[in-house]
N, C-alpha and C. Protein backbone atom coordinates (compact mmCIF):
# COMPACT_ATOMS: atom_id res chain seq x y z
N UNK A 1 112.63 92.58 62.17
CA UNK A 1 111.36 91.90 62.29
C UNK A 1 111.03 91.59 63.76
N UNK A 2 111.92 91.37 64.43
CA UNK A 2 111.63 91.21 66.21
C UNK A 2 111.53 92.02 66.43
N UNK A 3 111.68 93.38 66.24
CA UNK A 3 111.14 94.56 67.11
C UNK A 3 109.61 94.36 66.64
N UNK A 4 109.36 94.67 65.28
CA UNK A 4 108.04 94.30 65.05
C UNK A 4 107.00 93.36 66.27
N UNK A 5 107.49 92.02 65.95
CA UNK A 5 106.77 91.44 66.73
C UNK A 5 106.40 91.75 68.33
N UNK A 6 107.58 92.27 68.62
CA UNK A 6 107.22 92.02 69.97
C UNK A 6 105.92 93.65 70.09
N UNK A 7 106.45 94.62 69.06
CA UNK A 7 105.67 95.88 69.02
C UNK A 7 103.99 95.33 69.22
N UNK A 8 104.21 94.24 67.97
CA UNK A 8 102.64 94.26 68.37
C UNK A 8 102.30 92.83 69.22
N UNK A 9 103.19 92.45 69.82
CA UNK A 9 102.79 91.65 71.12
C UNK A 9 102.35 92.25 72.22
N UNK A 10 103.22 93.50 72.50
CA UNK A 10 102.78 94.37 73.28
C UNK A 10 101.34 94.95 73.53
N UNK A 11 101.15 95.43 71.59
CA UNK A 11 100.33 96.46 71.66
C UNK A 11 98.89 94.88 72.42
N UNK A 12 98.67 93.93 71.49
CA UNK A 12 97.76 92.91 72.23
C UNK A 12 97.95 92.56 73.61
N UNK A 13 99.01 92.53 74.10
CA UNK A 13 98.83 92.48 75.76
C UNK A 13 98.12 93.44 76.63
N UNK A 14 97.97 94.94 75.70
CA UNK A 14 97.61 96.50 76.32
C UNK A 14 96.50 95.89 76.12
N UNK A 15 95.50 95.62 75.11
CA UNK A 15 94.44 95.60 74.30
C UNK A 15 93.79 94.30 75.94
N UNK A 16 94.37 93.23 75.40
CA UNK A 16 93.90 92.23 76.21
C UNK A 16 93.06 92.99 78.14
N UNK A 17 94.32 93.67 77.97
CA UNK A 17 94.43 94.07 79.78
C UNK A 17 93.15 95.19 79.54
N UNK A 18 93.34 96.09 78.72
CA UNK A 18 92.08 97.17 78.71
C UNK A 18 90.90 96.53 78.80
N UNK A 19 90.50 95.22 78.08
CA UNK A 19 89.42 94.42 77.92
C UNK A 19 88.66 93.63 78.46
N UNK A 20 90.19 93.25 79.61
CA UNK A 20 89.53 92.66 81.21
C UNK A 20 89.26 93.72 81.52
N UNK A 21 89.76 95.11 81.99
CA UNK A 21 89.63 95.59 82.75
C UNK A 21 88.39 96.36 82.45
N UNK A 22 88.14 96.44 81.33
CA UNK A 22 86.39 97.33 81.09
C UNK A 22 85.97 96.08 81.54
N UNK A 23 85.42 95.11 81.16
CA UNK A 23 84.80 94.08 81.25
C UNK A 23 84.35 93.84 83.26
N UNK A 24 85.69 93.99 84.17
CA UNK A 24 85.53 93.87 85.15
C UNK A 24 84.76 95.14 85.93
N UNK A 25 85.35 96.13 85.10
CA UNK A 25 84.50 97.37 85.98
C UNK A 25 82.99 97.49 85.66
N UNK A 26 82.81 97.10 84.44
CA UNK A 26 81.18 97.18 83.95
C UNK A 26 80.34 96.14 84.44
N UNK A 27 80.72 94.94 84.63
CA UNK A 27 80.00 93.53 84.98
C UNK A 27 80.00 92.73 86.16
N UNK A 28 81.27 92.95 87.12
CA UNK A 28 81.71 92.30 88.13
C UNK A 28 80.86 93.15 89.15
N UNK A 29 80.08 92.13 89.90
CA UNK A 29 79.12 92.81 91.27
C UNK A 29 79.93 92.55 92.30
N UNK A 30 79.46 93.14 93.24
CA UNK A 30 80.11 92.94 95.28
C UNK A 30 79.87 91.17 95.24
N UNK A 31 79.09 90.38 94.76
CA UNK A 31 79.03 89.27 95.22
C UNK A 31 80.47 88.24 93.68
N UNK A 32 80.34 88.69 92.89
CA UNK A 32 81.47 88.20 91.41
C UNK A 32 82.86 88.57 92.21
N UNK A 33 82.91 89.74 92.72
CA UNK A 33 84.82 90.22 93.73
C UNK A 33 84.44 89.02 94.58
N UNK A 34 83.65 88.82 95.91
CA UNK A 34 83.98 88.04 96.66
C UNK A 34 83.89 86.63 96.17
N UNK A 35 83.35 86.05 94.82
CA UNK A 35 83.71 84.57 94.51
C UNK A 35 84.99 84.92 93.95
N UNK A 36 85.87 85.44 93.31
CA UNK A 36 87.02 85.56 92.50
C UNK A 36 88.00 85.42 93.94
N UNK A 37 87.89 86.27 95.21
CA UNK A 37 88.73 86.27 95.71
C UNK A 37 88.63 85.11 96.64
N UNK A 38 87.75 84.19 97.22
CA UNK A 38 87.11 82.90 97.74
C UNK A 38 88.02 81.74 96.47
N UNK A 39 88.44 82.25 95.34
CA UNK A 39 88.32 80.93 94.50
C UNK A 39 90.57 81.18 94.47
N UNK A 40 90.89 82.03 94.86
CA UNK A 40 92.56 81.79 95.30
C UNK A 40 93.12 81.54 96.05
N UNK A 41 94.22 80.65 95.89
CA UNK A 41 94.98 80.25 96.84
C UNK A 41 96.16 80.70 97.28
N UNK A 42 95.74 81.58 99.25
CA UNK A 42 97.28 82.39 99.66
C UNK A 42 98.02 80.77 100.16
N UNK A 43 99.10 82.00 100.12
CA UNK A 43 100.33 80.62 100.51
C UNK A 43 100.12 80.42 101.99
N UNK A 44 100.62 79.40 102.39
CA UNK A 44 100.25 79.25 104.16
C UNK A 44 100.91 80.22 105.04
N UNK A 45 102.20 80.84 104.64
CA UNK A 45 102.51 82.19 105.11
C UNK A 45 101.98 83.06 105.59
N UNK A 46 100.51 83.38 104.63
CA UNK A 46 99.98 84.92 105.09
C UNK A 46 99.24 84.45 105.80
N UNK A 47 99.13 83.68 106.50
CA UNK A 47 98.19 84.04 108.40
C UNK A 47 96.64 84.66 107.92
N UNK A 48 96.07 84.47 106.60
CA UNK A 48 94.79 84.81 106.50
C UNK A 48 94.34 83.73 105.69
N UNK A 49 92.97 83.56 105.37
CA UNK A 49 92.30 82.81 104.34
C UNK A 49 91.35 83.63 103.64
N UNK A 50 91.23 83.14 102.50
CA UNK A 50 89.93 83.86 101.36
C UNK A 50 88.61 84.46 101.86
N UNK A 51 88.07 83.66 102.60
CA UNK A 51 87.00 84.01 103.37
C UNK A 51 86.87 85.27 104.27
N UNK A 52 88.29 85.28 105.08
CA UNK A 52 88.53 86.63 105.43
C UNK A 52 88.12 88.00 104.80
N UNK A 53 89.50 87.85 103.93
CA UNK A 53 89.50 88.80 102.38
C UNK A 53 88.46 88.69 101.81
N UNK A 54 87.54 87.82 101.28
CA UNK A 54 86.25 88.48 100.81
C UNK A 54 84.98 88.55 101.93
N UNK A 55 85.06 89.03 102.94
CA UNK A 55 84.17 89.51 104.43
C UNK A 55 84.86 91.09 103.71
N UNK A 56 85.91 91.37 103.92
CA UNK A 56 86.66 92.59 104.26
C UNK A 56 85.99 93.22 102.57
N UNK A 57 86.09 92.48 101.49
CA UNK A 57 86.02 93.56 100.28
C UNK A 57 84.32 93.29 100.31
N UNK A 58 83.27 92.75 101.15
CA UNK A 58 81.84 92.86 101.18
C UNK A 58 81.89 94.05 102.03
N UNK A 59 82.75 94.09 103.39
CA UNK A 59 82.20 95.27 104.18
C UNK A 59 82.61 96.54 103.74
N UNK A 60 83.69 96.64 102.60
CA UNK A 60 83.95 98.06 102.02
C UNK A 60 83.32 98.18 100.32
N UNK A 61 82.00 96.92 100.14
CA UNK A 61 81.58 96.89 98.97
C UNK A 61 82.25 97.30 97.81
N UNK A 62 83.12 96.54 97.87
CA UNK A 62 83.86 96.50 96.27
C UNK A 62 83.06 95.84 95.69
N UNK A 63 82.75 96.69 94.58
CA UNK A 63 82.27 95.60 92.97
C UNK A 63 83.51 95.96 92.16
N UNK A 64 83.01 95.87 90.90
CA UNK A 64 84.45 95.52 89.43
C UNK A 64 84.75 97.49 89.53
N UNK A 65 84.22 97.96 89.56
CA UNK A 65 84.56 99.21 88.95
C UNK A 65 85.78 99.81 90.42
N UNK A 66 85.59 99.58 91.29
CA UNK A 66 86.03 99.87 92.90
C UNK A 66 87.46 98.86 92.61
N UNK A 67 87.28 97.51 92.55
CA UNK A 67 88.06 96.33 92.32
C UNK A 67 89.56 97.08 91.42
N UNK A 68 88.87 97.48 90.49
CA UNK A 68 90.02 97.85 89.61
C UNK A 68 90.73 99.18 89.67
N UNK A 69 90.55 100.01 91.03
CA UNK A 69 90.88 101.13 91.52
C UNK A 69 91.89 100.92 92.43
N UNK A 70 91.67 100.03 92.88
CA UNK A 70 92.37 99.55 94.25
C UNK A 70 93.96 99.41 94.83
N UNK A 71 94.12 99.81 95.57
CA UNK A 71 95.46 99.98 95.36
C UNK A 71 95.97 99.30 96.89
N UNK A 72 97.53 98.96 96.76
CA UNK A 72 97.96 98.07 98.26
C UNK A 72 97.44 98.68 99.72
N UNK A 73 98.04 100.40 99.08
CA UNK A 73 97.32 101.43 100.26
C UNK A 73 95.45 101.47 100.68
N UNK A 74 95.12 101.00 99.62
CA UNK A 74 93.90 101.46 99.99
C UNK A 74 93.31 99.81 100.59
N UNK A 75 93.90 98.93 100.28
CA UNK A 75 93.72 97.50 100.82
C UNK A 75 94.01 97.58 102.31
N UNK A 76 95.48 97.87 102.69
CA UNK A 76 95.52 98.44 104.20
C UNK A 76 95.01 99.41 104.99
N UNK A 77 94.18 100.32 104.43
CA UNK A 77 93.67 101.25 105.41
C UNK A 77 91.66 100.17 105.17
N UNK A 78 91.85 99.22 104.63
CA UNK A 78 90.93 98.23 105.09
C UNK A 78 90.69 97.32 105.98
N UNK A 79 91.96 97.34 106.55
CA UNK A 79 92.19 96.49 107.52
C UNK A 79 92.87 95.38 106.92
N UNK A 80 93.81 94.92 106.32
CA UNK A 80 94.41 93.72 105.83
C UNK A 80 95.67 94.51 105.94
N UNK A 81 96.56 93.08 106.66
CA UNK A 81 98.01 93.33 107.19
C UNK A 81 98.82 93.60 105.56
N UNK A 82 99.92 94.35 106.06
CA UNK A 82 100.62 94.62 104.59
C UNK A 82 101.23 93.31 103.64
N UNK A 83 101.56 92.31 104.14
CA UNK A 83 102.09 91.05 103.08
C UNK A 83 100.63 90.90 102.87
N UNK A 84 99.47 91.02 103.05
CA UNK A 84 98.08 90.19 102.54
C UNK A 84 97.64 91.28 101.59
N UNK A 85 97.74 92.89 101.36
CA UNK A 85 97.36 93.53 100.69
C UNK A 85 98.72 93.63 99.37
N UNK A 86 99.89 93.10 99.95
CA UNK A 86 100.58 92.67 98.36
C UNK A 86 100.44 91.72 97.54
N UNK A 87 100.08 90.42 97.91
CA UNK A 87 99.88 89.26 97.69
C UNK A 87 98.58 89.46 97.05
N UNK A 88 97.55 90.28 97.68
CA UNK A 88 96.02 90.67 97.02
C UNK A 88 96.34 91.04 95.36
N UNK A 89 96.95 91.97 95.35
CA UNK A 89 97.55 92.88 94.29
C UNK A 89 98.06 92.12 93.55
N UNK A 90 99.16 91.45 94.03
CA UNK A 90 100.13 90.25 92.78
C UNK A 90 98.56 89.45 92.24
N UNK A 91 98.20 88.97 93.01
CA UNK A 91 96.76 88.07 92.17
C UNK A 91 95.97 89.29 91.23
N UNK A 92 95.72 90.50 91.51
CA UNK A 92 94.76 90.94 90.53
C UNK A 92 95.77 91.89 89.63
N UNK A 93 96.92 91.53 89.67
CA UNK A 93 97.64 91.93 88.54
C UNK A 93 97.47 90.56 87.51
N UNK A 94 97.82 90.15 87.91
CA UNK A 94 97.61 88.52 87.45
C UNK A 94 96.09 88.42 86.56
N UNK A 95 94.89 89.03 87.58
CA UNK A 95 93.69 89.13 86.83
C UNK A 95 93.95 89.52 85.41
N UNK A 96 94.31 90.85 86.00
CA UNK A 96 94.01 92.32 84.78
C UNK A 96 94.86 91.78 83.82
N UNK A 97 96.03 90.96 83.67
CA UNK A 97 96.83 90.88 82.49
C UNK A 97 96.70 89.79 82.21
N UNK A 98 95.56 88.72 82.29
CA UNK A 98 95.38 87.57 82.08
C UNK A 98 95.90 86.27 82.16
N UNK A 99 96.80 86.58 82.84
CA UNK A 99 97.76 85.51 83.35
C UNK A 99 96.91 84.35 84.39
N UNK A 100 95.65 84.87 85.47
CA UNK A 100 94.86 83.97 86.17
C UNK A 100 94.61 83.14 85.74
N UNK A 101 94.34 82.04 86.62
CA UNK A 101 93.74 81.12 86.22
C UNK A 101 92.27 80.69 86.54
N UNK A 102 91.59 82.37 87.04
CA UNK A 102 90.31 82.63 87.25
C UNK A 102 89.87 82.81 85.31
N UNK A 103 88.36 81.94 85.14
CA UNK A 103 88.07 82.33 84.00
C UNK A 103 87.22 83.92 83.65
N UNK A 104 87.74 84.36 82.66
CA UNK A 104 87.26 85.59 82.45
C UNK A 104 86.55 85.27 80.75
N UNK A 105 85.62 85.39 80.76
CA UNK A 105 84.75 85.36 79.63
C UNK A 105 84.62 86.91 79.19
N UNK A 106 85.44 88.01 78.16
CA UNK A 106 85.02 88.94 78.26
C UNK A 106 83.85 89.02 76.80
């Protein structure tokens, strides 16, 4: 019976994540990325602030569909130092699998 469960814990975690993630590519504009990324908190470590990071994803116009393409590499050839384009990533993994504590109304 625990394999069961967790089978279909799984299969709803896939489901969940597919559901942000249509949801973000179809609805999320260039101005919805830069409040999501304005509304997290980096640790005092990374030598940047939010404001930064969403200047940088306005001047390479990310909206939701771009957002959810994105990858660490393609964050650094944006100009964001490499601990700020992992740390980017850990948060929108966080998005996509619902773990944020950004609200997502899908």
């Amino acid at each position: 019976m625990d394999d069961y469960e967790e089978a279909i814990k799984a299969s709803e975690d896939s489901l969940s994540r597919k559901a942000i993630t249509d949801y973000i590519m179809r609805k999320w504009t260039k101005p919805h990325v830069q409040r999501y990324i304005k509304s997290l908190m980096p640790p005092t470590d990374l030598t940047t602030n939010t404001t930064t990071l969403a200047n940088v994803m306005k001047r390479h116009q990310i909206d939701g569909e771009k957002l959810i393409q994105i990858s660490k590499d393609v964050l650094v050839n944006m100009g964001l130092r490499d601990h700020a384009a992992v740390w980017l990533m850990e948060q929108l993994t966080l998005l996509f699998n619902n773990k944020s504590t950004y609200p997502i109304r899908v």
